[in-house]
PDB file of N, CA and C in Angstrom:
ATOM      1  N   UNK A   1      32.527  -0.479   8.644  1.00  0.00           N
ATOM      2  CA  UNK A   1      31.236   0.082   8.977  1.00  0.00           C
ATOM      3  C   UNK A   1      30.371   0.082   7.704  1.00  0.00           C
ATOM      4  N   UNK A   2      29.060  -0.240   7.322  1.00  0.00           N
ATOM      5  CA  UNK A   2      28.181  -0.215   6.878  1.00  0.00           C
ATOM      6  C   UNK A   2      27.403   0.727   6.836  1.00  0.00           C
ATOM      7  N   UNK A   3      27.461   1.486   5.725  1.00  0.00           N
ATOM      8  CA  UNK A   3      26.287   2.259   5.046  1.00  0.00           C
ATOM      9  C   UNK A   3      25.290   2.568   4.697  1.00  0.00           C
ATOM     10  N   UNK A   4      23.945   2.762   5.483  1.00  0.00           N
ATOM     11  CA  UNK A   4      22.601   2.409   5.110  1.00  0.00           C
ATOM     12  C   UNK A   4      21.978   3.341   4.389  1.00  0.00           C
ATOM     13  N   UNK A   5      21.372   3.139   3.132  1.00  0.00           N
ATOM     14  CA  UNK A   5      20.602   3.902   2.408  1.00  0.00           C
ATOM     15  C   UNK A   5      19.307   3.866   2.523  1.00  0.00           C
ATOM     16  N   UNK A   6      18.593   4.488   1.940  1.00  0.00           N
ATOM     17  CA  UNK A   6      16.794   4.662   1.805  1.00  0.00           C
ATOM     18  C   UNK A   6      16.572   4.872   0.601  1.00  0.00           C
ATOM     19  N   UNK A   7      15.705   4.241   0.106  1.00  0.00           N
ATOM     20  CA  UNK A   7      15.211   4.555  -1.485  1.00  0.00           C
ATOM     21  C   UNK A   7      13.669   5.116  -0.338  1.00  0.00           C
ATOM     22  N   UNK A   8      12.889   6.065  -1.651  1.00  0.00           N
ATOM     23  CA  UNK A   8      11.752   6.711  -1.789  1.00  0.00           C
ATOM     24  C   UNK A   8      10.979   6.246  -3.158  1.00  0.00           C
ATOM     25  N   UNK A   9      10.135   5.687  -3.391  1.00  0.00           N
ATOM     26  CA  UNK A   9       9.471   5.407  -4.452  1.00  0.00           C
ATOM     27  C   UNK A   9       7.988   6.027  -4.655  1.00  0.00           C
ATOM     28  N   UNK A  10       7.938   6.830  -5.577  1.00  0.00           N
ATOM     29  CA  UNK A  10       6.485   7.345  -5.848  1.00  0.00           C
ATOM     30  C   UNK A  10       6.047   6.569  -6.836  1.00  0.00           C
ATOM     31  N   UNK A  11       4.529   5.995  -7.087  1.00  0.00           N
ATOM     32  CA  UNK A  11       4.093   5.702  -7.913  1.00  0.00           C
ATOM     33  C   UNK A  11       2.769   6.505  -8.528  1.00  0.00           C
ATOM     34  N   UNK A  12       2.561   6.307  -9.952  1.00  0.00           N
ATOM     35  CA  UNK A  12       1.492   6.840 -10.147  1.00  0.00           C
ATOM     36  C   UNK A  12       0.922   5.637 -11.101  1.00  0.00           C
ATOM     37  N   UNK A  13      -0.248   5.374 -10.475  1.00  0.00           N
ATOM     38  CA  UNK A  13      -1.246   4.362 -10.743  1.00  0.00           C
ATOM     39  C   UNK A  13      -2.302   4.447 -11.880  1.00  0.00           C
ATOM     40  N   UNK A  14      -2.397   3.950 -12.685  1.00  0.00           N
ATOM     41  CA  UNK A  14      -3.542   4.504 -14.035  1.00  0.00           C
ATOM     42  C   UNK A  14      -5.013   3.784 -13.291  1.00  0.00           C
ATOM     43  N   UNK A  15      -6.340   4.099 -14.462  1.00  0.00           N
ATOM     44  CA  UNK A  15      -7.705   4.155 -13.413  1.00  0.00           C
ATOM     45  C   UNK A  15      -7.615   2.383 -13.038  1.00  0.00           C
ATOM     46  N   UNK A  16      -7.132   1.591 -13.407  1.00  0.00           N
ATOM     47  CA  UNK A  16      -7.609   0.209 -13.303  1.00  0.00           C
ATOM     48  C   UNK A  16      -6.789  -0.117 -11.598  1.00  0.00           C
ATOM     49  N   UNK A  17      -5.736   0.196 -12.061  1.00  0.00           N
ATOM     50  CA  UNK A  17      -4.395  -0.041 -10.684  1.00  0.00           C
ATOM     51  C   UNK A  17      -5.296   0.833  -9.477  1.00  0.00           C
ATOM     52  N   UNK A  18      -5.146   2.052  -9.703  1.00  0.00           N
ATOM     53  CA  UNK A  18      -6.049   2.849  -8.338  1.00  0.00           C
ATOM     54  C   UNK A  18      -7.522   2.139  -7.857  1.00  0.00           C
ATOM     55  N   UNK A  19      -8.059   1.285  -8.684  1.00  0.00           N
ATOM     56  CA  UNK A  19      -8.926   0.737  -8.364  1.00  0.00           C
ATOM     57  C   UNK A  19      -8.534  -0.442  -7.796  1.00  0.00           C
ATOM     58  N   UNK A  20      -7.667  -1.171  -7.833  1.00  0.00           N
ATOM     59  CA  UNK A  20      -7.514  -2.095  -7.328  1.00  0.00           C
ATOM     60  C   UNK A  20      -6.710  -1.543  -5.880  1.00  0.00           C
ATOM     61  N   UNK A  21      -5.913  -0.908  -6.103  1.00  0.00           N
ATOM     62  CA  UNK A  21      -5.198  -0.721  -4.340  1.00  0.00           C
ATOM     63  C   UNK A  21      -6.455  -0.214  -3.691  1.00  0.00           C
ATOM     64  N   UNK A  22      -7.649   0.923  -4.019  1.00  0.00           N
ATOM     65  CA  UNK A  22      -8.172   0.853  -2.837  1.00  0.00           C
ATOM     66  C   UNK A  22      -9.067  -0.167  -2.513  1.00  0.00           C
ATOM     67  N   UNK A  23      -9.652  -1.506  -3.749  1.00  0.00           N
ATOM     68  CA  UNK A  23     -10.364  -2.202  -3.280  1.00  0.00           C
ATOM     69  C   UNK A  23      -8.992  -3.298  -2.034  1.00  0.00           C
ATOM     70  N   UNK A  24      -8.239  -3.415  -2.267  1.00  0.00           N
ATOM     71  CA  UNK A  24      -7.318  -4.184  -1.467  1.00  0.00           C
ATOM     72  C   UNK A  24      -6.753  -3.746   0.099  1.00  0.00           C
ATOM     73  N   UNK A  25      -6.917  -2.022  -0.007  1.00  0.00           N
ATOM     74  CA  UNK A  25      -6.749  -1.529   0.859  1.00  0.00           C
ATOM     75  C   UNK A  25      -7.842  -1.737   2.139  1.00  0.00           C
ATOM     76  N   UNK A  26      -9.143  -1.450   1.551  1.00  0.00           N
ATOM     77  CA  UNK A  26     -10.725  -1.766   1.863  1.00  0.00           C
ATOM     78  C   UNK A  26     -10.444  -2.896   2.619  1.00  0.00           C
ATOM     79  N   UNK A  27     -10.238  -3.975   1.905  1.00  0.00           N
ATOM     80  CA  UNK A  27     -10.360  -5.527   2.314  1.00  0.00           C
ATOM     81  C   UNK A  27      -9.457  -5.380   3.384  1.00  0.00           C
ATOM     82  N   UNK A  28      -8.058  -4.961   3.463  1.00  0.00           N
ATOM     83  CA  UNK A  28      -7.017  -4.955   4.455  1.00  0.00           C
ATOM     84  C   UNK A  28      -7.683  -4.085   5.860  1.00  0.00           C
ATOM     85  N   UNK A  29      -8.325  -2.870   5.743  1.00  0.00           N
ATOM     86  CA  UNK A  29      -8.886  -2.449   6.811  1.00  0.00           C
ATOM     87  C   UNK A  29      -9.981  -2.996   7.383  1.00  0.00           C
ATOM     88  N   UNK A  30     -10.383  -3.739   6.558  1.00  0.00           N
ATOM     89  CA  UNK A  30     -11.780  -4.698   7.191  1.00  0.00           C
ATOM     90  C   UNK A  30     -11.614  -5.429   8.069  1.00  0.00           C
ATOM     91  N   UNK A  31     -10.558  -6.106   7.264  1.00  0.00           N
ATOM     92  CA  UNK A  31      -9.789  -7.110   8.296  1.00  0.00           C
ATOM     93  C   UNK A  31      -9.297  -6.630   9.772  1.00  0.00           C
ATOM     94  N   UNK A  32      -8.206  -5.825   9.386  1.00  0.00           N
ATOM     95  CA  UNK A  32      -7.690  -5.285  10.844  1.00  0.00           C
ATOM     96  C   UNK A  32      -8.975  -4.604  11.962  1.00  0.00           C
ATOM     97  N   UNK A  33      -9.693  -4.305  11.260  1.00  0.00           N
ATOM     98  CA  UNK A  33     -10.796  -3.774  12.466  1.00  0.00           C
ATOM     99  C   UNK A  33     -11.774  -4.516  12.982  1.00  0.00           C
ATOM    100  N   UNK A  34     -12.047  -5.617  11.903  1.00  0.00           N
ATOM    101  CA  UNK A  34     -12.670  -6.634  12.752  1.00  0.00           C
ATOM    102  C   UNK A  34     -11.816  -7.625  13.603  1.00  0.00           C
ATOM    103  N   UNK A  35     -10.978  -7.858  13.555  1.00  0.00           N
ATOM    104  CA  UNK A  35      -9.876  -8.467  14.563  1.00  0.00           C
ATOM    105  C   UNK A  35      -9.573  -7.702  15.506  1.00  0.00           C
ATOM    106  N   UNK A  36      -9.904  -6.315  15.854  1.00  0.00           N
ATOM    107  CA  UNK A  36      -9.827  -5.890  17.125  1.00  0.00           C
ATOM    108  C   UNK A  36     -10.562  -6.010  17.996  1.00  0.00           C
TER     109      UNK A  36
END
């Protein structure tokens, strides 16, 4: 039998990185909502 684990990863992002996930995030929701 096989054992399944879960990792949890927190990150903390400095000002350049936080700027980039939400501009990427932005772009990713743009997308999905205009395709609906």
């Amino acid at each position: 039998m096989k054992e399944r684990t879960a990792y949890k990863f927190r990150i903390y992002p400095d000002g350049e990185q936080a700027r980039l996930f939400r501009r990427t995030i932005g772009c990713c929701r743009l997308v999905y909502n205009t395709c609906l």
